[in-house]
Protein backbone atom coordinates (compact mmCIF):
# COMPACT_ATOMS: atom_id res chain seq x y z
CA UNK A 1 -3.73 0.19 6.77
CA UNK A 2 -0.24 1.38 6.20
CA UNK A 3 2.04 0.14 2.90
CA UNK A 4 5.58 1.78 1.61
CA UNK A 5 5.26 5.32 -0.29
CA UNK A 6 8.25 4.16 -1.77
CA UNK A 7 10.79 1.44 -2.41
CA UNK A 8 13.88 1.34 -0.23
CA UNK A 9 17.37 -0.63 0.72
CA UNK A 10 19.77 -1.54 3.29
CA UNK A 11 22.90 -2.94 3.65
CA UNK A 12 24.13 -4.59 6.87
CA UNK A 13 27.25 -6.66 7.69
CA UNK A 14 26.47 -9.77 10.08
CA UNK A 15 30.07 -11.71 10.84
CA UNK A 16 31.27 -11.30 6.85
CA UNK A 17 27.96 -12.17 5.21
CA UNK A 18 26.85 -9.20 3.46
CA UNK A 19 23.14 -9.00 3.68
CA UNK A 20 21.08 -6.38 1.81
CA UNK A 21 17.33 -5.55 2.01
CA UNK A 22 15.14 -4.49 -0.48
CA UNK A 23 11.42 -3.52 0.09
CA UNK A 24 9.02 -1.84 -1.70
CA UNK A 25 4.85 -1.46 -1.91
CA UNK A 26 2.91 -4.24 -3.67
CA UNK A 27 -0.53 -4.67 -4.52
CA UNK A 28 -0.78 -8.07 -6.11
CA UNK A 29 1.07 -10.96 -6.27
CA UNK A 30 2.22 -10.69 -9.68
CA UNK A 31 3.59 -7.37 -8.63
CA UNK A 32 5.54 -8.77 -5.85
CA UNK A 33 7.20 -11.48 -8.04
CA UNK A 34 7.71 -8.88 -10.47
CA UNK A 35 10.00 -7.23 -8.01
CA UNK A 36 11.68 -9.91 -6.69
CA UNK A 37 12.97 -10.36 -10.56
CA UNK A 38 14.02 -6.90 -11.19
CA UNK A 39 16.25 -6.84 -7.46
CA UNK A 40 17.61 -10.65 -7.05
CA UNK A 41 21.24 -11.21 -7.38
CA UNK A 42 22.23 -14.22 -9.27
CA UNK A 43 25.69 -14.22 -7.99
CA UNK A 44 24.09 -13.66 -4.74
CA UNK A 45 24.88 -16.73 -2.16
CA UNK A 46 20.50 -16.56 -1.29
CA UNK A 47 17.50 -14.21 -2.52
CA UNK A 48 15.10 -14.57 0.23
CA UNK A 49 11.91 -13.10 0.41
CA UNK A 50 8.34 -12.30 2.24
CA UNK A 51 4.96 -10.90 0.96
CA UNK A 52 1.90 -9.69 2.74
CA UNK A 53 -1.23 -8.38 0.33
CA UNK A 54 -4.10 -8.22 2.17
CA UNK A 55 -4.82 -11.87 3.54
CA UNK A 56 -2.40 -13.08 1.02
CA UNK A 57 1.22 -14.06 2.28
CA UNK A 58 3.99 -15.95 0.74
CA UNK A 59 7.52 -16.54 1.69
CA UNK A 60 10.83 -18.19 0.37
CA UNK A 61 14.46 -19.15 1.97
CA UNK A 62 15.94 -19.87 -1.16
CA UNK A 63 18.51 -22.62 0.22
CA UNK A 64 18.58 -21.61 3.56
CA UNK A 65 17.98 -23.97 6.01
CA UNK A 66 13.61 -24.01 6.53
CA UNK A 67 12.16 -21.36 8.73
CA UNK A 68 15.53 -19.29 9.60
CA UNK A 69 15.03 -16.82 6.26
CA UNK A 70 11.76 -16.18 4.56
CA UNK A 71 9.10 -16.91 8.07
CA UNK A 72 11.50 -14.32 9.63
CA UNK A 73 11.22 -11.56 7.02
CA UNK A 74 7.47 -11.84 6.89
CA UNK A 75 7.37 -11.90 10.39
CA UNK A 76 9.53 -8.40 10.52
CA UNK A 77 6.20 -6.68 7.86
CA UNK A 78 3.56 -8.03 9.91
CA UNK A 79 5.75 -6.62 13.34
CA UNK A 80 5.49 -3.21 11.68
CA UNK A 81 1.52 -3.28 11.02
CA UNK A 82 2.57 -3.05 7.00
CA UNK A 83 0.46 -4.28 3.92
CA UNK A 84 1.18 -4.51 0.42
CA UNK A 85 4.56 -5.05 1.08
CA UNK A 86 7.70 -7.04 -0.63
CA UNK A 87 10.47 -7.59 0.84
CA UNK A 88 13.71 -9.16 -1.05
CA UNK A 89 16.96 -10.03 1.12
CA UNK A 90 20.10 -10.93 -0.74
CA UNK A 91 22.94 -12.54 1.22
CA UNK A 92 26.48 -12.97 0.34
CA UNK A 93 28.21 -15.74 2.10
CA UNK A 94 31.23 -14.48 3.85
CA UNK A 95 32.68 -17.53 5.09
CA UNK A 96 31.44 -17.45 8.37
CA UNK A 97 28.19 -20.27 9.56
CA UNK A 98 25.44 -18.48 11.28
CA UNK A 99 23.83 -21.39 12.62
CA UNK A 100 19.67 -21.61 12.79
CA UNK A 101 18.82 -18.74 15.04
CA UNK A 102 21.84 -16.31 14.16
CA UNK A 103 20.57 -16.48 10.23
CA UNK A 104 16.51 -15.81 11.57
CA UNK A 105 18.04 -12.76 13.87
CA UNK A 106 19.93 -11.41 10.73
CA UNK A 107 17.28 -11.65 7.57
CA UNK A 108 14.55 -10.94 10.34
CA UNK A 109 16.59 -8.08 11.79
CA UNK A 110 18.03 -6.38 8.11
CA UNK A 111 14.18 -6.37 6.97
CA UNK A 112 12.66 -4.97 9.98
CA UNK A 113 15.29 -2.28 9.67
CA UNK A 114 14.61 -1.39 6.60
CA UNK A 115 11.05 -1.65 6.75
CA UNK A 116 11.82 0.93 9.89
CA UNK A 117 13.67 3.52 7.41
CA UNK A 118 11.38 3.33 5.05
CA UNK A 119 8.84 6.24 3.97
CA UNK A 120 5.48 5.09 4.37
CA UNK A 121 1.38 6.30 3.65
CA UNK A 122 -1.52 5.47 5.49
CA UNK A 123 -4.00 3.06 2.48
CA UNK A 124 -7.08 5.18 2.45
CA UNK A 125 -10.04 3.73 0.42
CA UNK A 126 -11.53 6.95 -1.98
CA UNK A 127 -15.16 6.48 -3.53
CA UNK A 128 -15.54 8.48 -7.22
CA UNK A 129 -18.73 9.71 -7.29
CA UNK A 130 -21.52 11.30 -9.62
CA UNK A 131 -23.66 13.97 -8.52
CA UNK A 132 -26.67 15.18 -10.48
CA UNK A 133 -28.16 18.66 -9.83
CA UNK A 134 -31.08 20.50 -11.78
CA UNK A 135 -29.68 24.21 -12.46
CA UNK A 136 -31.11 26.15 -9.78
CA UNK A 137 -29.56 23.73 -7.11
CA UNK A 138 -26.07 24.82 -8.67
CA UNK A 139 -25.26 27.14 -6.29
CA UNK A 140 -26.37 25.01 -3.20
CA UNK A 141 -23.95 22.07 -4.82
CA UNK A 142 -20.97 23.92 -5.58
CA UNK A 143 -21.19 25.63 -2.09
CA UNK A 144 -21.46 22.38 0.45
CA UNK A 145 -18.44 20.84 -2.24
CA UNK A 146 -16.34 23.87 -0.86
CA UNK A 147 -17.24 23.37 2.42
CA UNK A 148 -16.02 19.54 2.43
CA UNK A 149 -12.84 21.20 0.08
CA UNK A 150 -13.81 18.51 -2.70
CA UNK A 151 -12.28 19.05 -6.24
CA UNK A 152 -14.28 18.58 -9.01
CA UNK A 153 -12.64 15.98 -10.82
CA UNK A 154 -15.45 16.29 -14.42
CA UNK A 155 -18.11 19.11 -14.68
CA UNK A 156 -20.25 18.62 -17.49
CA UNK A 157 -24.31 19.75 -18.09
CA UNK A 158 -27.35 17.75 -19.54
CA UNK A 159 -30.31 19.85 -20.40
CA UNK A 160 -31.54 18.81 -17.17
CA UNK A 161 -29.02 20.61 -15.30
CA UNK A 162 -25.14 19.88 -13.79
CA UNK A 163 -23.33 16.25 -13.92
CA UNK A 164 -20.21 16.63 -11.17
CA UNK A 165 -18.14 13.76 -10.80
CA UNK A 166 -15.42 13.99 -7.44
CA UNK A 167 -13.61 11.94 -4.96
CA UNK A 168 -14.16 11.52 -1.53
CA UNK A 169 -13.20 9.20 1.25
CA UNK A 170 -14.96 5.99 2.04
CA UNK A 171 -14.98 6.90 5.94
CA UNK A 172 -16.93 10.60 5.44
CA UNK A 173 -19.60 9.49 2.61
CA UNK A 174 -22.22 8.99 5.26
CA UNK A 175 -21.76 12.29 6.72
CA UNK A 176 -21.59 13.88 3.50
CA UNK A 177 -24.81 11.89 2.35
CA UNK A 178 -26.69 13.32 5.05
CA UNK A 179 -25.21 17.25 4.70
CA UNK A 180 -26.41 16.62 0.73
CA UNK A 181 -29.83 15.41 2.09
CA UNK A 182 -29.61 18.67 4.43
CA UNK A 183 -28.86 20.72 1.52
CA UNK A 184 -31.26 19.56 -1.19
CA UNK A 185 -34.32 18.37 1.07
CA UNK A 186 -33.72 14.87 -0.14
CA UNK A 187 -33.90 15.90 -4.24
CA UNK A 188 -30.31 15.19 -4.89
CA UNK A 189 -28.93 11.94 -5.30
CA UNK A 190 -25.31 10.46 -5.54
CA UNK A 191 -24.41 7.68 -7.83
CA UNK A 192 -20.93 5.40 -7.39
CA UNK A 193 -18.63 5.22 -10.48
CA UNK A 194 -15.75 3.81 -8.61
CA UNK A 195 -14.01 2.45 -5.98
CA UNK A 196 -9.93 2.83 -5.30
CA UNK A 197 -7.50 3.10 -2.49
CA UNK A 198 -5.15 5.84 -2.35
């Protein structure tokens, strides 16, 4: 999955009407709403807007005629493959009637532009996990943890021996699983603490 490393804007001219974009990464809905409130315009002619979280989608055309303003914009994040993503486009009225399809072609077209410009990070889900190691099995854990270049994240001792807590990605823990089995002859065990997307 791929979502916005950062927020971004753009500004485009379509026969007088001012049209700006606004997008940025969100991963609820209350986030997304949030944003829309810190970006509309109130003097702004229309504040339309898309959403896409996950399977959750939501869109507005604040005035506009139905279906030429907020279908369009969520059409132009789903084009680009994006999640997590909001998507605010303010348009001042410069005198000029777009009709139906010219005002689709023009939020659609600001927000897929922008979406375009903007920086973006591929959503990779990370596992925290717990290892457990009697003492003499130090030196066999801290070696295979610098062979997959994991940082320990907590290193703490029990008196039965080392408590290592580090992060790895979801997509290598059953390779990793079985170079720990390799390692350890099957006496080491992992434990999940957590579960986050980064």
């Amino acid at each position: 999955m791929i979502t916005l490393a950062a927020p971004c804007e753009l500004e485009q001219l379509v026969q007088k009407s001012r049209f700006i974009a606004r997008a940025a990464p969100a991963t609820t809905p209350e986030e997304a709403l949030a944003f829309l409130e810190r970006v509309r315009e109130p003097e702004a002619t229309h504040n339309c807007w898309a959403y896409q979280i996950g399977l959750l989608y939501r869109f507005c055309d604040d005035g506009e005629p139905g279906g030429t303003a907020g279908q369009p914009i969520l059409r132009a994040i789903q084009a680009q493959g994006l999640d997590r993503v909001m998507v605010v486009v303010t348009r001042y009225f410069g005198g000029v009637k777009l009709g139906a399809g010219g005002l689709a072609r023009a939020y659609g077209g600001v927000a897929a532009e922008c979406l375009r410009q903007a920086p973006k990070r591929e959503i990779v889900p990370r596992l925290r996990l717990r290892l457990e190691a009697p003492f003499e099995m130090a030196g066999q854990v801290y070696a295979l943890l610098e062979r997959w270049k994991l940082a320990r994240e907590f290193e703490g001792y029990t008196e039965a021996g080392l408590v290592l807590e580090f992060v790895l990605e979801e997509a290598r823990l059953e390779a990793f699983r079985v170079a720990l089995r390799d390692a350890s002859r099957g006496a080491l065990r992992l434990e999940l603490v957590g579960r986050f997307e980064g």
